[in-house]
N, C-alpha and C. Protein backbone atom coordinates (compact mmCIF):
# COMPACT_ATOMS: atom_id res chain seq x y z
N UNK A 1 -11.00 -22.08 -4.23
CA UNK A 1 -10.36 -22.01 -2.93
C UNK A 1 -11.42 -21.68 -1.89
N UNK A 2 -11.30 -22.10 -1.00
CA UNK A 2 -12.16 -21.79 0.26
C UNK A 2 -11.72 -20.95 1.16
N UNK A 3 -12.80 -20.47 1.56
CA UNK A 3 -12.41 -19.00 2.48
C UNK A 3 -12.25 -19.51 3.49
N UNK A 4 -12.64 -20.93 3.96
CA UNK A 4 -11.91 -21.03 5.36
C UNK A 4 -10.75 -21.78 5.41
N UNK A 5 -10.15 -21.82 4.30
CA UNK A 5 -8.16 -22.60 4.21
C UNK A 5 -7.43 -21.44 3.68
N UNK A 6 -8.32 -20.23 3.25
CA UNK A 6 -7.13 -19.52 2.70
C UNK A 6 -6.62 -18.69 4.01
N UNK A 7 -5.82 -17.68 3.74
CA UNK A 7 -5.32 -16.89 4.84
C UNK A 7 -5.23 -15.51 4.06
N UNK A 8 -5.61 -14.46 4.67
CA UNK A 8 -6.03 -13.39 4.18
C UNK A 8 -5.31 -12.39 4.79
N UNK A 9 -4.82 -11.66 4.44
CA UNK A 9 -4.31 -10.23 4.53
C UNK A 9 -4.70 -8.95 4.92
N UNK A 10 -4.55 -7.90 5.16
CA UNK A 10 -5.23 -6.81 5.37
C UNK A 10 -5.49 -6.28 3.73
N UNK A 11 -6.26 -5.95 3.61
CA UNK A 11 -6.94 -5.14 2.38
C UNK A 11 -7.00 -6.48 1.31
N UNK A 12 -7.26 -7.87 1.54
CA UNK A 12 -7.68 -8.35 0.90
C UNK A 12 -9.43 -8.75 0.57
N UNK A 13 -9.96 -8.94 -0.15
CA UNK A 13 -11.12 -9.11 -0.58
C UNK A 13 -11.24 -10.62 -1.17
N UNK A 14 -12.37 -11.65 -0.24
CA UNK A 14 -12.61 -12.66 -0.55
C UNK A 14 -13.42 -12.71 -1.95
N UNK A 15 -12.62 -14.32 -2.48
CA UNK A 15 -12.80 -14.22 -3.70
C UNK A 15 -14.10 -15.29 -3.98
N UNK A 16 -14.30 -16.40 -3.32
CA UNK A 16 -15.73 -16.48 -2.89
C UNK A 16 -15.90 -17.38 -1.78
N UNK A 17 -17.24 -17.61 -1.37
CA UNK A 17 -17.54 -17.73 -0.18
C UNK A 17 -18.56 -19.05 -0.22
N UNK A 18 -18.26 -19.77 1.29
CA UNK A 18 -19.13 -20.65 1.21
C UNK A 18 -20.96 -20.66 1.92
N UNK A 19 -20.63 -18.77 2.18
CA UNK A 19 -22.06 -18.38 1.86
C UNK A 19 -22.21 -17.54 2.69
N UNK A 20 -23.80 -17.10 3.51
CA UNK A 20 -23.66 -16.24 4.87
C UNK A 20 -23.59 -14.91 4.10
N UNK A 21 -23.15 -14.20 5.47
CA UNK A 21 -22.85 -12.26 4.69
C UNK A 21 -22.04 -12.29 4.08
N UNK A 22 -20.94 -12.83 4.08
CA UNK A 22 -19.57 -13.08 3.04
C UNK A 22 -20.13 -13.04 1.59
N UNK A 23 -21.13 -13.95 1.82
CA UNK A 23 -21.05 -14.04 -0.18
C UNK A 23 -21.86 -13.32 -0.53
N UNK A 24 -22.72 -12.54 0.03
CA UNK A 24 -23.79 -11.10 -0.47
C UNK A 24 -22.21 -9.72 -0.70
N UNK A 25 -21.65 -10.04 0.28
CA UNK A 25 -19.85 -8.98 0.32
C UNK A 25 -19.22 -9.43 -0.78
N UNK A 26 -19.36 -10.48 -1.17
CA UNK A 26 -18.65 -11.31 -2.84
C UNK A 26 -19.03 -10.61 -3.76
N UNK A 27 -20.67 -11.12 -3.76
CA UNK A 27 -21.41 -11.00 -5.31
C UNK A 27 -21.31 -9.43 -5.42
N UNK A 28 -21.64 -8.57 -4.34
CA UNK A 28 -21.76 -6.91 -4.46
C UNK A 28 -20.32 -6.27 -5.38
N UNK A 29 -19.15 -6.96 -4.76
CA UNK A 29 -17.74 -6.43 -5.22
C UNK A 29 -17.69 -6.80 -6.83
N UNK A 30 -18.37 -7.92 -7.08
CA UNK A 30 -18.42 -8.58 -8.81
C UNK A 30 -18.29 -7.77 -9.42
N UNK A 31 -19.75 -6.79 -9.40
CA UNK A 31 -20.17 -6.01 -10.32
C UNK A 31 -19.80 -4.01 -9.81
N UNK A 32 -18.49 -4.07 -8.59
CA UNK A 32 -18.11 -2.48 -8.41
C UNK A 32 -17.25 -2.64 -9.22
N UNK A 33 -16.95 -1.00 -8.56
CA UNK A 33 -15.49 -0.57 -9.52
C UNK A 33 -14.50 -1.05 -8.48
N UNK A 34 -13.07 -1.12 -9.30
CA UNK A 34 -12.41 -1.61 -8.68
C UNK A 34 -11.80 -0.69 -7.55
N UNK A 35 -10.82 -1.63 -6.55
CA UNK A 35 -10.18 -0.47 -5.62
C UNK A 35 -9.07 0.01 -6.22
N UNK A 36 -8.73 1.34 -5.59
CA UNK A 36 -7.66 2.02 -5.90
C UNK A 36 -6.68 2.59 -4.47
N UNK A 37 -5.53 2.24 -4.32
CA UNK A 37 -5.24 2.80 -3.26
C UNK A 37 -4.55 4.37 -3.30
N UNK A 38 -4.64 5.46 -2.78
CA UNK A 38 -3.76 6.61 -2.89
C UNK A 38 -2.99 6.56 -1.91
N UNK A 39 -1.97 7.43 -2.48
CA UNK A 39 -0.83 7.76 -2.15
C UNK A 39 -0.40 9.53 -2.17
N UNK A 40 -0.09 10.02 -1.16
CA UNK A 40 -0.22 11.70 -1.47
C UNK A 40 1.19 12.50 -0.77
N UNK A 41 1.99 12.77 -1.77
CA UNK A 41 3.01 13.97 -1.43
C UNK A 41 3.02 14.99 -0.29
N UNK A 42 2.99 15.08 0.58
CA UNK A 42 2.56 16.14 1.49
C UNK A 42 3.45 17.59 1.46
N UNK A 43 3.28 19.19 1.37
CA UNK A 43 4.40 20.17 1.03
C UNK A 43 5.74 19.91 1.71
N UNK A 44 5.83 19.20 2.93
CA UNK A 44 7.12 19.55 3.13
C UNK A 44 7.82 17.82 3.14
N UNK A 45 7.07 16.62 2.24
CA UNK A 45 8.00 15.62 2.13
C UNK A 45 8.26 15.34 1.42
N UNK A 46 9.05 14.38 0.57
CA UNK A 46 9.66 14.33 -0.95
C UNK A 46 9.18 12.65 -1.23
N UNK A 47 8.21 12.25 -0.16
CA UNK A 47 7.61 11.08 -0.55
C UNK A 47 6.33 10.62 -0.60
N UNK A 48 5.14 9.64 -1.14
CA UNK A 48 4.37 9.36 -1.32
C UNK A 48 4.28 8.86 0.14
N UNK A 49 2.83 8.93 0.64
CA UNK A 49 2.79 8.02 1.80
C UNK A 49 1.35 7.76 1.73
N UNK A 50 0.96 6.33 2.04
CA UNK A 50 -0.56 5.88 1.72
C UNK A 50 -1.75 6.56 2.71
N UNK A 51 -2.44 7.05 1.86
CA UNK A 51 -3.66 8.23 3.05
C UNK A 51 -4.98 7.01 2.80
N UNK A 52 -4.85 6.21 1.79
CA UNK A 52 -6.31 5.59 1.91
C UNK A 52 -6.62 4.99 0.30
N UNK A 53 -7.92 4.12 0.82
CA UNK A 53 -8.40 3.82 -0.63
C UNK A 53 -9.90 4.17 -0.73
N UNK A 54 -10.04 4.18 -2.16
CA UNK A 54 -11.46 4.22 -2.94
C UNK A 54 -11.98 3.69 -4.03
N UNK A 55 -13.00 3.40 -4.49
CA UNK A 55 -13.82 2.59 -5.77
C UNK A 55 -13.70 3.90 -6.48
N UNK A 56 -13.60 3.41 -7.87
CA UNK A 56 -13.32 4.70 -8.78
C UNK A 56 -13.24 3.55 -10.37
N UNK A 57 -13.94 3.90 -11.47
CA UNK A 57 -14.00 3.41 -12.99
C UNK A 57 -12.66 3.22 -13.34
N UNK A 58 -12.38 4.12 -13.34
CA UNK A 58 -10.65 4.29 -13.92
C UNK A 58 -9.68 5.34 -13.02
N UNK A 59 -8.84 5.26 -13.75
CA UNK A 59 -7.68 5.97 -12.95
C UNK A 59 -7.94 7.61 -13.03
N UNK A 60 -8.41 8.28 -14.11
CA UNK A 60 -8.83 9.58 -14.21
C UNK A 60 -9.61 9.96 -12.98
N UNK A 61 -11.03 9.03 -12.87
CA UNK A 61 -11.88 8.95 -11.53
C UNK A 61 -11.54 9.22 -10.53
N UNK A 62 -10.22 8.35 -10.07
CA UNK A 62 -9.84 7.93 -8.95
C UNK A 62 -8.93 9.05 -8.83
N UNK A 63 -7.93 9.56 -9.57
CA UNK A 63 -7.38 11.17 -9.12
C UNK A 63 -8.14 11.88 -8.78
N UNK A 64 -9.22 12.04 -9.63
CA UNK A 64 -10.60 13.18 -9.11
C UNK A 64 -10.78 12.87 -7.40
N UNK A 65 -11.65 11.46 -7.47
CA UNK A 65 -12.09 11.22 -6.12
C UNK A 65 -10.93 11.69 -4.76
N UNK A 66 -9.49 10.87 -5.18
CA UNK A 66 -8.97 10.91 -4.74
C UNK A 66 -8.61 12.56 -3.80
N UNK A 67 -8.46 13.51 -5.05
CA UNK A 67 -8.57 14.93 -4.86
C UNK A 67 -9.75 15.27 -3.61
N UNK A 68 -10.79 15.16 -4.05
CA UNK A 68 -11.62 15.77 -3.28
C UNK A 68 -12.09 15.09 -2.08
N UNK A 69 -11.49 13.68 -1.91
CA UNK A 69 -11.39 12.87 -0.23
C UNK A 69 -10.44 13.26 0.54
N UNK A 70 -9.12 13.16 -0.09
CA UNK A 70 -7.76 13.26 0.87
C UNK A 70 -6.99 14.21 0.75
N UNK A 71 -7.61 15.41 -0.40
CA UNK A 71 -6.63 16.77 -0.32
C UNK A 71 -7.72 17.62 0.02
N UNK A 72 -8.20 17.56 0.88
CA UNK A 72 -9.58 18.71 0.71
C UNK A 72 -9.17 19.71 1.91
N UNK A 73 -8.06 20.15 2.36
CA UNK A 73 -7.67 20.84 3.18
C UNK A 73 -6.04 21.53 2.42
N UNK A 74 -5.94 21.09 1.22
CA UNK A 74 -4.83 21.37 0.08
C UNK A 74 -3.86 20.99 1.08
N UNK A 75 -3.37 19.57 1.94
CA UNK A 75 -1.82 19.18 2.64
C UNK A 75 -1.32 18.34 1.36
N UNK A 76 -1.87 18.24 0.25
CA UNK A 76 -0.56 17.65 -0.45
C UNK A 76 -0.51 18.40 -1.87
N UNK A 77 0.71 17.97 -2.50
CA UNK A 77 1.14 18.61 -3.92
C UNK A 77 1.40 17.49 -5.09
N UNK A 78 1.03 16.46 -4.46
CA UNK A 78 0.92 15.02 -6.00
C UNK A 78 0.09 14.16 -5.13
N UNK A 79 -0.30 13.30 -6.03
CA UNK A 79 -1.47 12.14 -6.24
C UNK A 79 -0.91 10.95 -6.58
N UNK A 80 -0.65 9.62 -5.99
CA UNK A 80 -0.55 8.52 -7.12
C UNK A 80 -1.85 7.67 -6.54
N UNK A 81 -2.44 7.15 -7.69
CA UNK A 81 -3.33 5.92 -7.44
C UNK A 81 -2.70 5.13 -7.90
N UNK A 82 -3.26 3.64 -7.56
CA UNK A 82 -2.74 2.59 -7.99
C UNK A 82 -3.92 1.44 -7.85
N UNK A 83 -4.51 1.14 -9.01
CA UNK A 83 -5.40 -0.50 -8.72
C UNK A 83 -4.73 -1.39 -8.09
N UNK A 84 -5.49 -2.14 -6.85
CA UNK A 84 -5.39 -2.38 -5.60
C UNK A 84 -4.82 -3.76 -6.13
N UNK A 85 -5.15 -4.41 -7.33
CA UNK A 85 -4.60 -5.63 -7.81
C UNK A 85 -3.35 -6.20 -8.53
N UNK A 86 -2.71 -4.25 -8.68
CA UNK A 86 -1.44 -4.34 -8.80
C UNK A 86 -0.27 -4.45 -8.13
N UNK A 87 -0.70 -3.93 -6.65
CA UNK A 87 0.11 -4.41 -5.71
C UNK A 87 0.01 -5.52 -4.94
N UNK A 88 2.08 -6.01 -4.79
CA UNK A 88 2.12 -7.45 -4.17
C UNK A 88 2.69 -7.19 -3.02
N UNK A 89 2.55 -7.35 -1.72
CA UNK A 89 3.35 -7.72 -0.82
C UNK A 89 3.94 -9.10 -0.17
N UNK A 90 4.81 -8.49 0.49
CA UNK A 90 5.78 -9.91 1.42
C UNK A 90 4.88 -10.66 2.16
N UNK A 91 4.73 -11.62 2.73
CA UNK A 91 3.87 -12.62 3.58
C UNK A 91 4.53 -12.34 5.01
N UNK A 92 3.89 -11.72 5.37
CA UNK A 92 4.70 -11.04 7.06
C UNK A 92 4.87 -12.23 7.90
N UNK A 93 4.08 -13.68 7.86
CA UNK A 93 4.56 -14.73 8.30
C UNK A 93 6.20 -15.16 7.86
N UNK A 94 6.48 -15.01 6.89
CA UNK A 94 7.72 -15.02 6.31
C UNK A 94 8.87 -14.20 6.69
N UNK A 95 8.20 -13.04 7.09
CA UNK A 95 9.48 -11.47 7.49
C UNK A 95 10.96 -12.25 8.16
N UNK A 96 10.88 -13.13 9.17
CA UNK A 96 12.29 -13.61 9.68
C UNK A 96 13.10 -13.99 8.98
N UNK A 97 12.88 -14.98 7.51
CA UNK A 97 13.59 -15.45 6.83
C UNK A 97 14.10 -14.50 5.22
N UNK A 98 12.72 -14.03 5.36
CA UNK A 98 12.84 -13.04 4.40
C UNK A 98 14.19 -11.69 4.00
N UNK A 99 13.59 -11.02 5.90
CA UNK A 99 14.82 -10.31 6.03
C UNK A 99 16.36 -10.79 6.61
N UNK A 100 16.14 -11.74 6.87
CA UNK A 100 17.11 -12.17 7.68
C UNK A 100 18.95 -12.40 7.20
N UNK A 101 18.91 -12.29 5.65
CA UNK A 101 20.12 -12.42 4.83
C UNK A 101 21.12 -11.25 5.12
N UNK A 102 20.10 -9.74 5.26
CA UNK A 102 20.59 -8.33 5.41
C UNK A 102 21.54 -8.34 6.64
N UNK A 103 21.62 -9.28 8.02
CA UNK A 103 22.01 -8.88 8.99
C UNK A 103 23.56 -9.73 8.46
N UNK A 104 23.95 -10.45 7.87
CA UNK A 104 25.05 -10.87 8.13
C UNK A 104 26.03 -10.38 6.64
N UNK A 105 25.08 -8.99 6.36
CA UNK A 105 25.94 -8.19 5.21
C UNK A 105 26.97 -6.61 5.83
N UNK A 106 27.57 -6.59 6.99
CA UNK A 106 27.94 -6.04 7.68
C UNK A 106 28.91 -4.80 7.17
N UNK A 107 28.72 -5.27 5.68
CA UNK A 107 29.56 -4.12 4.91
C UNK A 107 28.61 -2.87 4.50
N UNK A 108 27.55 -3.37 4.70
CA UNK A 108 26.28 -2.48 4.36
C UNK A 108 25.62 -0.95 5.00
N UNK A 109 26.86 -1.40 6.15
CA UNK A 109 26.45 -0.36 7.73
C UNK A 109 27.41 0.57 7.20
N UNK A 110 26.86 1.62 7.55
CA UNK A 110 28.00 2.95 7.56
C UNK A 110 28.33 3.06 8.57
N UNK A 111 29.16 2.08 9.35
CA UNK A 111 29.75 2.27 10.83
C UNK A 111 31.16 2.07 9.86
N UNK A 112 31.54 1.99 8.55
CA UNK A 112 33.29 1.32 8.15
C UNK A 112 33.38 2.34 7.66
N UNK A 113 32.53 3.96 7.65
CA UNK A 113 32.89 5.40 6.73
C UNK A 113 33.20 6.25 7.59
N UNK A 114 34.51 6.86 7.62
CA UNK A 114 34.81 7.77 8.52
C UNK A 114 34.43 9.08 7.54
N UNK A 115 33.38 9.62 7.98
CA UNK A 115 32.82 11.09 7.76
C UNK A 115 34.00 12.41 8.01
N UNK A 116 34.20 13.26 7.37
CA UNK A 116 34.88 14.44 7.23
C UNK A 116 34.28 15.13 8.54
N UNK A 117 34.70 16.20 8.99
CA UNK A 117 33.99 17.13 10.36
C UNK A 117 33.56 18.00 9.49
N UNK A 118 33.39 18.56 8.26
CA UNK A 118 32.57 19.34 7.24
C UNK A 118 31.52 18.69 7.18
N UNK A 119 31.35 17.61 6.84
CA UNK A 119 29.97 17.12 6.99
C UNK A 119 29.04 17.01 7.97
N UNK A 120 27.78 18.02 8.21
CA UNK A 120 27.06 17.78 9.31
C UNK A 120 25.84 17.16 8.89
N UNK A 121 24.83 16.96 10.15
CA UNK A 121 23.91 16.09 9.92
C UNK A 121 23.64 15.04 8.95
N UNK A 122 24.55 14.36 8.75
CA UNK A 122 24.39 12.92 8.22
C UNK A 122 24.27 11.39 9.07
């Protein structure tokens, strides 16, 4: 594939090149470690949220690294890494059609639940 027909993504990495600085940025990535992206718990949320990525051997590594890049002020209480080649996303050129099924599911809205007056903040 050619790097100038493909279409590239954010956090993607060309896979090769038809030369220039690109393909010295190719051949270098050949022989790293792979990426890993983290993900970090913060004390007062009950969810992962992406703080960043890093090169790391394995996944043991990459908790370590991970630890001592993006918790080094102790704001979170879990870790997930994830090799960067395991995750897939949506084609955001696509998002209109993609999402577009959800709007005409109108049963989906909690505007048809009449809430109790015991129940607050929901």
């Amino acid at each position: 594939m050619n790097i100038t027909t493909r279409k590239f993504y954010y956090g993607d990495i060309p896979e090769e090149s038809a030369g220039g600085a690109t393909s010295a940025i190719v051949k270098s990535n050949e022989t790293a470690w792979p990426l890993w992206e983290v993900f970090i718990r913060s004390k007062q949320g009950l969810d992962h949220k992406h703080a960043g990525s890093l090169h790391a051997a394995d996944a043991a590594m990459a908790i370590e690294n991970a630890r001592d890049v993006y918790t080094r002020r102790q704001e979170g209480v879990s870790l997930w890494v994830v090799e960067s080649k395991y995750i897939h996303a949506s084609n955001p050129d696509d998002a209109e059609s993609f999402y577009e099924p959800a709007a005409d599911k109108v049963y989906r809205h909690p505007s048809f639940y009449v809430l109790p007056d015991e129940i607050k903040h929901m």
